[in-house]
PDB file of N, CA and C in Angstrom:
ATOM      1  N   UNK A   1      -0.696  -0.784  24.821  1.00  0.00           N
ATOM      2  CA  UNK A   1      -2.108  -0.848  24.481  1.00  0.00           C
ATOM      3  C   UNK A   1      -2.296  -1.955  23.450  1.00  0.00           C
ATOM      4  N   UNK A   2      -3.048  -2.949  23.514  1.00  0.00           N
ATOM      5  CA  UNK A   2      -3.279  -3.913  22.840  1.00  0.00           C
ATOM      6  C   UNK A   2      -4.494  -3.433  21.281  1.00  0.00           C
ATOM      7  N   UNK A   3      -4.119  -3.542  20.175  1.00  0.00           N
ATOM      8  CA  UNK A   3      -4.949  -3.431  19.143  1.00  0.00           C
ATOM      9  C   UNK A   3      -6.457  -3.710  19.210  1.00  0.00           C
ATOM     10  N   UNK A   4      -6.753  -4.911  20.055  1.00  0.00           N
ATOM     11  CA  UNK A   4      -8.271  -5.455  19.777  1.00  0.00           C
ATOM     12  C   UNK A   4      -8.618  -5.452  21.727  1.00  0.00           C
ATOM     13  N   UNK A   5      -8.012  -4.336  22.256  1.00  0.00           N
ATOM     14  CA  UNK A   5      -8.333  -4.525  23.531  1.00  0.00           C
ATOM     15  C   UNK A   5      -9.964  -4.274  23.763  1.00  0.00           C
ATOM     16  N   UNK A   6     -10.523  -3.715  22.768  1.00  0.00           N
ATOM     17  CA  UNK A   6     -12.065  -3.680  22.958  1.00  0.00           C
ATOM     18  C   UNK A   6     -12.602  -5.006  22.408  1.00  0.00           C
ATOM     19  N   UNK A   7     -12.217  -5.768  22.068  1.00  0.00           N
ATOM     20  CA  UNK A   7     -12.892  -7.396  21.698  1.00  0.00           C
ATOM     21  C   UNK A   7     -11.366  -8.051  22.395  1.00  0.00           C
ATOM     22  N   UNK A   8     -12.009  -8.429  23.485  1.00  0.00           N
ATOM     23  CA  UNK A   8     -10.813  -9.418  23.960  1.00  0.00           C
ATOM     24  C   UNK A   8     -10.670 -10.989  23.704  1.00  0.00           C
ATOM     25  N   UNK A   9     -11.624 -11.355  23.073  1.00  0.00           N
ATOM     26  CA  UNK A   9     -12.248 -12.739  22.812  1.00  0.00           C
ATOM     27  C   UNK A   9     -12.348 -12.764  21.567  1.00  0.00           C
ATOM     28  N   UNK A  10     -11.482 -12.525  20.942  1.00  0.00           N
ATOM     29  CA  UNK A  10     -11.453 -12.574  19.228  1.00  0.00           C
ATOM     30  C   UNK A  10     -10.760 -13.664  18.749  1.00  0.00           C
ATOM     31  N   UNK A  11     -11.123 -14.933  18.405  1.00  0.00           N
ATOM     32  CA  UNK A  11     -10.089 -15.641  17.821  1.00  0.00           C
ATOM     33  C   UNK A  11     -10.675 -16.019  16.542  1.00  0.00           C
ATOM     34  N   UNK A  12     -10.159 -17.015  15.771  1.00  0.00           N
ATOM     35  CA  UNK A  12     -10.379 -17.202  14.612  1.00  0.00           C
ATOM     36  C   UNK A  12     -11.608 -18.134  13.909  1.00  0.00           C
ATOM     37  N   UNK A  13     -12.521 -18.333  14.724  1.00  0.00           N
ATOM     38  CA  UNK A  13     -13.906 -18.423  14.080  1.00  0.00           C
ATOM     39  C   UNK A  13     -14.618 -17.094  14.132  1.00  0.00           C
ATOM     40  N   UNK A  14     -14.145 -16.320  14.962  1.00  0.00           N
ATOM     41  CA  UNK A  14     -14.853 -14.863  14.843  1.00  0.00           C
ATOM     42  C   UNK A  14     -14.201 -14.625  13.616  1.00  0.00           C
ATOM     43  N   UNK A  15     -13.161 -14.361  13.251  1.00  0.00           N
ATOM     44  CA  UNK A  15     -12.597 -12.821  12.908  1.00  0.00           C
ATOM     45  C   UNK A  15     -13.065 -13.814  11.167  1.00  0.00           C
ATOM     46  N   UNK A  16     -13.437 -15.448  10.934  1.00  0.00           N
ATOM     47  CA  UNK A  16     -13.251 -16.201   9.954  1.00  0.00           C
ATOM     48  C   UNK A  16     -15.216 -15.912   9.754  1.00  0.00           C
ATOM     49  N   UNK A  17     -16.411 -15.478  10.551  1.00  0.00           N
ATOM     50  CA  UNK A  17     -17.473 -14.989  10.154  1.00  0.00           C
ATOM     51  C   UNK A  17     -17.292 -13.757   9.907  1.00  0.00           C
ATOM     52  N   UNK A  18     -16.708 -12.690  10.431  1.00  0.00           N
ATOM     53  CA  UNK A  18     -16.508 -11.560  10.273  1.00  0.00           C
ATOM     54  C   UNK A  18     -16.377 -11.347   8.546  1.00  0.00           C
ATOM     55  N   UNK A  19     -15.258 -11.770   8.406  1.00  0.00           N
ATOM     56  CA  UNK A  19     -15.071 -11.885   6.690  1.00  0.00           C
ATOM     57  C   UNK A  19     -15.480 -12.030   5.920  1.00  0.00           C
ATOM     58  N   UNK A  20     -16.339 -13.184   6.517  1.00  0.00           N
ATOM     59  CA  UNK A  20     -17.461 -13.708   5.432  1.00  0.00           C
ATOM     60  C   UNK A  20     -18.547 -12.849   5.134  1.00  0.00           C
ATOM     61  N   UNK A  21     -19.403 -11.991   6.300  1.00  0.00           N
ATOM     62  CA  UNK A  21     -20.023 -11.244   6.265  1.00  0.00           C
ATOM     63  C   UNK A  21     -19.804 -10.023   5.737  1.00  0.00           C
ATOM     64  N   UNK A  22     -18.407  -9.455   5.778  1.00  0.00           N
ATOM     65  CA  UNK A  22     -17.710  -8.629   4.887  1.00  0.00           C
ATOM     66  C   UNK A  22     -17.599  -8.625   3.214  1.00  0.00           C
ATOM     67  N   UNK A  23     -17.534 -10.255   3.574  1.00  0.00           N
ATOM     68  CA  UNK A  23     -17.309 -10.414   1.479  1.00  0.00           C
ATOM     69  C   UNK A  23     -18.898 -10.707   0.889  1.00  0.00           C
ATOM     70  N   UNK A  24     -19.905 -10.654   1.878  1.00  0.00           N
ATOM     71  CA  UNK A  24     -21.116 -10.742   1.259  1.00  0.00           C
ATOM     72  C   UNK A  24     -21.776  -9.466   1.271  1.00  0.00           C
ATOM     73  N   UNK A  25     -21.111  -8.335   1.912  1.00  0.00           N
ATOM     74  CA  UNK A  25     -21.580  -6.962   1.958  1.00  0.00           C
ATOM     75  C   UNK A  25     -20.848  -6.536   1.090  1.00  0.00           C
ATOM     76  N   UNK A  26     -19.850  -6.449   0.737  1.00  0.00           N
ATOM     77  CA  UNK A  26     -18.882  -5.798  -0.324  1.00  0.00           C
ATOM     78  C   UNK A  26     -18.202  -6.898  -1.834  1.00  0.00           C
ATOM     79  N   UNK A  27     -19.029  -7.871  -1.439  1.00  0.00           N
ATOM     80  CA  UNK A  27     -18.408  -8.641  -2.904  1.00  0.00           C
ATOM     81  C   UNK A  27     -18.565  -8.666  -4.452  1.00  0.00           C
ATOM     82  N   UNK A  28     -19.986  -7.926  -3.948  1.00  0.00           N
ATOM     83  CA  UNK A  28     -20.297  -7.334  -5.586  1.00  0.00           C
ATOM     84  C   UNK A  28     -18.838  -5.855  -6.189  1.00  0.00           C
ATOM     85  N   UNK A  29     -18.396  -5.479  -5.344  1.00  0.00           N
ATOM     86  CA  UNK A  29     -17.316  -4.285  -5.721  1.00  0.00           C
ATOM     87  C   UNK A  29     -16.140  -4.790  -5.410  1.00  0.00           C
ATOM     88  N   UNK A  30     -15.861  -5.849  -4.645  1.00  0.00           N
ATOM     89  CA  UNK A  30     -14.284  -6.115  -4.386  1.00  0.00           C
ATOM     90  C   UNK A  30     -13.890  -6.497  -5.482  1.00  0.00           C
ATOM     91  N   UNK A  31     -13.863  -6.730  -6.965  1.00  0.00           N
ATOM     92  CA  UNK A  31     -13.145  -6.905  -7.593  1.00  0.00           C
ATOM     93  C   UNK A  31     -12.641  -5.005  -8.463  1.00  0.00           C
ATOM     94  N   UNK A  32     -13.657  -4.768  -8.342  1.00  0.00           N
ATOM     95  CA  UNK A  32     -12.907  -2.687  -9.234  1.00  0.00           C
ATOM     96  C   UNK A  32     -12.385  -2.352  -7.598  1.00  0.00           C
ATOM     97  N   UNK A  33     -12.817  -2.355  -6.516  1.00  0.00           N
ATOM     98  CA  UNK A  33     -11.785  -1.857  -5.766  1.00  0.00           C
ATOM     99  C   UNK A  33     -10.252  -2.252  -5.602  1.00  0.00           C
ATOM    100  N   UNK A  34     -10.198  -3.593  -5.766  1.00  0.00           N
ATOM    101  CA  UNK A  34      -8.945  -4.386  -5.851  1.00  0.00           C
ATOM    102  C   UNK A  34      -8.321  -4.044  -7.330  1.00  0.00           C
ATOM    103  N   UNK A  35      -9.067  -3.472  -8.288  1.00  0.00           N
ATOM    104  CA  UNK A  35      -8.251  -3.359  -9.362  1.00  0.00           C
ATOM    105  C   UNK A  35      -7.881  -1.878  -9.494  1.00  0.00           C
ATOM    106  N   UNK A  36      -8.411  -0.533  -9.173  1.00  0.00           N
ATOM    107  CA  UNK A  36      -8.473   0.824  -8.511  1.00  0.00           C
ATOM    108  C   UNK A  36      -7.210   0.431  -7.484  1.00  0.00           C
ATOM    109  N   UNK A  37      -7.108  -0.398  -6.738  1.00  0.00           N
ATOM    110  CA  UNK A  37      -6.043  -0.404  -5.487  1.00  0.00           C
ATOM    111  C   UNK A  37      -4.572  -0.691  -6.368  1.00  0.00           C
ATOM    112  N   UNK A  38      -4.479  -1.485  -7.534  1.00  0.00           N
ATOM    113  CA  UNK A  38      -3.285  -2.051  -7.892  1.00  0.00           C
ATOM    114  C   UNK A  38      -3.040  -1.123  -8.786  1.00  0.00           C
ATOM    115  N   UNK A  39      -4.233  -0.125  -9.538  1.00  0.00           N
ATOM    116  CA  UNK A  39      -3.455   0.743 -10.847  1.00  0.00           C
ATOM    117  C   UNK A  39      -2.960   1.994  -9.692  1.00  0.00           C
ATOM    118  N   UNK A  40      -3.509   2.089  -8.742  1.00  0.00           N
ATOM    119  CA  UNK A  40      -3.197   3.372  -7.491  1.00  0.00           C
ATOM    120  C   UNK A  40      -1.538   2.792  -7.095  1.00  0.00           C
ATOM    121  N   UNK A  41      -1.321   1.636  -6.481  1.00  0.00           N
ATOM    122  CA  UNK A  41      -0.219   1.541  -6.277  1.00  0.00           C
ATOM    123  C   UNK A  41       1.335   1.391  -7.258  1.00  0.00           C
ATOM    124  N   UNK A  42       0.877   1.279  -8.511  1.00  0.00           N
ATOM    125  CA  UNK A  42       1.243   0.687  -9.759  1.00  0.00           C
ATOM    126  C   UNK A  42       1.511   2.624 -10.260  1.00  0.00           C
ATOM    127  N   UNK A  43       0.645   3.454 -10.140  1.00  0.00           N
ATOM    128  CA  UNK A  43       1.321   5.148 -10.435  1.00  0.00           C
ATOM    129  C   UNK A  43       1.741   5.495  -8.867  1.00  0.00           C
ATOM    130  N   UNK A  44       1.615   5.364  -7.849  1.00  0.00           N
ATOM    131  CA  UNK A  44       2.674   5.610  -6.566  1.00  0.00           C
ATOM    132  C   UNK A  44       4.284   5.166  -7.171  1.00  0.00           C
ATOM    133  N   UNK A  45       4.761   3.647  -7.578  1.00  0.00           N
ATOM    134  CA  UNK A  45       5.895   3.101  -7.994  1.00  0.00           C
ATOM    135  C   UNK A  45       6.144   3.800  -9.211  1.00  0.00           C
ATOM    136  N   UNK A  46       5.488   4.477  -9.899  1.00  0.00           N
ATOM    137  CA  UNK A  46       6.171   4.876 -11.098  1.00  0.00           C
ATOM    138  C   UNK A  46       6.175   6.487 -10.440  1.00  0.00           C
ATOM    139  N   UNK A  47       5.651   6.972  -9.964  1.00  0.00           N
ATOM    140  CA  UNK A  47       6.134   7.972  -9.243  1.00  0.00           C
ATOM    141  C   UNK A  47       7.285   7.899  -8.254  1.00  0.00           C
ATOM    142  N   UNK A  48       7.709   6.962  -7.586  1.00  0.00           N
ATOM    143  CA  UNK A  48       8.916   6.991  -6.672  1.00  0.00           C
ATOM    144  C   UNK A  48       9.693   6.791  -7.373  1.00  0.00           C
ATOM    145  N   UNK A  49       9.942   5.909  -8.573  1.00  0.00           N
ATOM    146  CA  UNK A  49      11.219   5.710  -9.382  1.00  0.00           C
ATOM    147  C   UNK A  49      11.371   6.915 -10.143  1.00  0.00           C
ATOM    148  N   UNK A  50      10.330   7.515 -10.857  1.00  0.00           N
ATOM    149  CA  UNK A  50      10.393   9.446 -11.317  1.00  0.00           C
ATOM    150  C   UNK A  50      11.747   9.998 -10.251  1.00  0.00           C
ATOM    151  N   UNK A  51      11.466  10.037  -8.771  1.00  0.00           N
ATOM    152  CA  UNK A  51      12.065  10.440  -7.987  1.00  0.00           C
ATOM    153  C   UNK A  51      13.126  10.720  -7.804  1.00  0.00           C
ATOM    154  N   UNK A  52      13.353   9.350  -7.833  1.00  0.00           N
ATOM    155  CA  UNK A  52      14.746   8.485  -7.656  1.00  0.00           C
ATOM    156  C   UNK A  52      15.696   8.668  -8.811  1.00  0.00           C
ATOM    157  N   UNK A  53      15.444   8.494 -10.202  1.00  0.00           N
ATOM    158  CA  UNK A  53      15.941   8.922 -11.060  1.00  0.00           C
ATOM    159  C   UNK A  53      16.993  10.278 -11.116  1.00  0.00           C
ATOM    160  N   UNK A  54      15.271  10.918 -10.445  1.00  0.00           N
ATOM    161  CA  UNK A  54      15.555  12.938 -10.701  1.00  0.00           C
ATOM    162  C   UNK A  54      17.058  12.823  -9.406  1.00  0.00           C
ATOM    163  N   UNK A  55      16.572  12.335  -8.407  1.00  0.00           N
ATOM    164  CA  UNK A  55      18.000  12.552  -7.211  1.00  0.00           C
ATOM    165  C   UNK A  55      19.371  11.702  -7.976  1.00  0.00           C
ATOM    166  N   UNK A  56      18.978  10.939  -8.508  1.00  0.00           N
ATOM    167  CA  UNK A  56      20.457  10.360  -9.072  1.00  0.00           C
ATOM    168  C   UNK A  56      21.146  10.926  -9.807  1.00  0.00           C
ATOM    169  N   UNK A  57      20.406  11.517 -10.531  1.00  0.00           N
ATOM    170  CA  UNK A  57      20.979  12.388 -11.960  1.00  0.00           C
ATOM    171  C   UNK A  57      20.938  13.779 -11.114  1.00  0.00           C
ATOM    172  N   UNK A  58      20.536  14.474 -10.284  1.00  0.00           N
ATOM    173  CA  UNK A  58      21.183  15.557  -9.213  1.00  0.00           C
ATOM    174  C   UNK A  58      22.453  14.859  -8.476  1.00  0.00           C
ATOM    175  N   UNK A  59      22.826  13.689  -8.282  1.00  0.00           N
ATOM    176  CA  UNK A  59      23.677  13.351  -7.269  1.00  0.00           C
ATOM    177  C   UNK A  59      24.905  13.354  -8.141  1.00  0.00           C
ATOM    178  N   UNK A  60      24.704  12.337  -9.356  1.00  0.00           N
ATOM    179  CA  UNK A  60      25.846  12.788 -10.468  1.00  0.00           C
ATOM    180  C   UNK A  60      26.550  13.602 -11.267  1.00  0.00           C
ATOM    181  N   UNK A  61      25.629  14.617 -11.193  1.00  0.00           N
ATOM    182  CA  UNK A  61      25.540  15.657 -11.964  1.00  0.00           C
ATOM    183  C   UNK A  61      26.754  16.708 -11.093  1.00  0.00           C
ATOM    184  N   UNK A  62      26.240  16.642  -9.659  1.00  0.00           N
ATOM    185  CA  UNK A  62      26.764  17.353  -8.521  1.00  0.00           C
ATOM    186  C   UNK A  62      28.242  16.685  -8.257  1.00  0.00           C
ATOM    187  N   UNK A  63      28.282  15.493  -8.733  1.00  0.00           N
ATOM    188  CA  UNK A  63      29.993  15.038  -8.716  1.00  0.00           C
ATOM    189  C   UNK A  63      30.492  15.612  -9.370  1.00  0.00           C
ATOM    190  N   UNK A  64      30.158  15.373 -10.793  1.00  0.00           N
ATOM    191  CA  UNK A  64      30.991  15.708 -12.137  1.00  0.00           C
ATOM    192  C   UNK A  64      31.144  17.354 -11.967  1.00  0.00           C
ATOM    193  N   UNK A  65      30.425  17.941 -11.283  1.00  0.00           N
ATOM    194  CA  UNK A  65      30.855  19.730 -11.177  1.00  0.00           C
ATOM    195  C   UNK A  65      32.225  19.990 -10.541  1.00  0.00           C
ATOM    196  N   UNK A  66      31.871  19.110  -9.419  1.00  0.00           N
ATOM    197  CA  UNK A  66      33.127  19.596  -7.987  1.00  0.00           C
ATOM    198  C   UNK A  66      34.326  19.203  -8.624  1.00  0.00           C
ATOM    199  N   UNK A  67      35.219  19.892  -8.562  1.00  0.00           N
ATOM    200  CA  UNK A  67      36.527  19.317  -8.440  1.00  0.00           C
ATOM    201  C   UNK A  67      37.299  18.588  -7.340  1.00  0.00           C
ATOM    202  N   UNK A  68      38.080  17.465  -7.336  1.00  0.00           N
ATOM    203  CA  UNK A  68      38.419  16.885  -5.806  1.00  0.00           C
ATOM    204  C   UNK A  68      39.748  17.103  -6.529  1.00  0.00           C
TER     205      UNK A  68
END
């Protein structure tokens, strides 16, 4: 199934008005959404390294118990 199979005639003076018309409907807010998007992804990464931490220090922790 092709992505843009409902516009089959899309090339790049379309999709290059499209945008434009996009950044004149939404350009008064694209800058707090773009900055909302980077502090959102910016606590996702400090949440996965939280993670990662917690499993490492379970993974080490779980060596130093076992005896080999």
């Amino acid at each position: 199934m092709l992505p843009f199979a409902f516009l089959p005639n899309l090339g790049t003076p379309e999709l290059l008005i499209v945008g434009v018309v996009a950044l004149l409907i939404f350009g008064n807010r694209l800058p707090s959404v773009m900055r909302s998007l980077g502090k959102s992804v910016t606590e996702f990464k400090k949440g996965i390294s939280g993670i990662e931490d917690e499993v490492d220090q379970a993974v080490t922790a779980d060596k130093r118990s076992k005896p080999e």
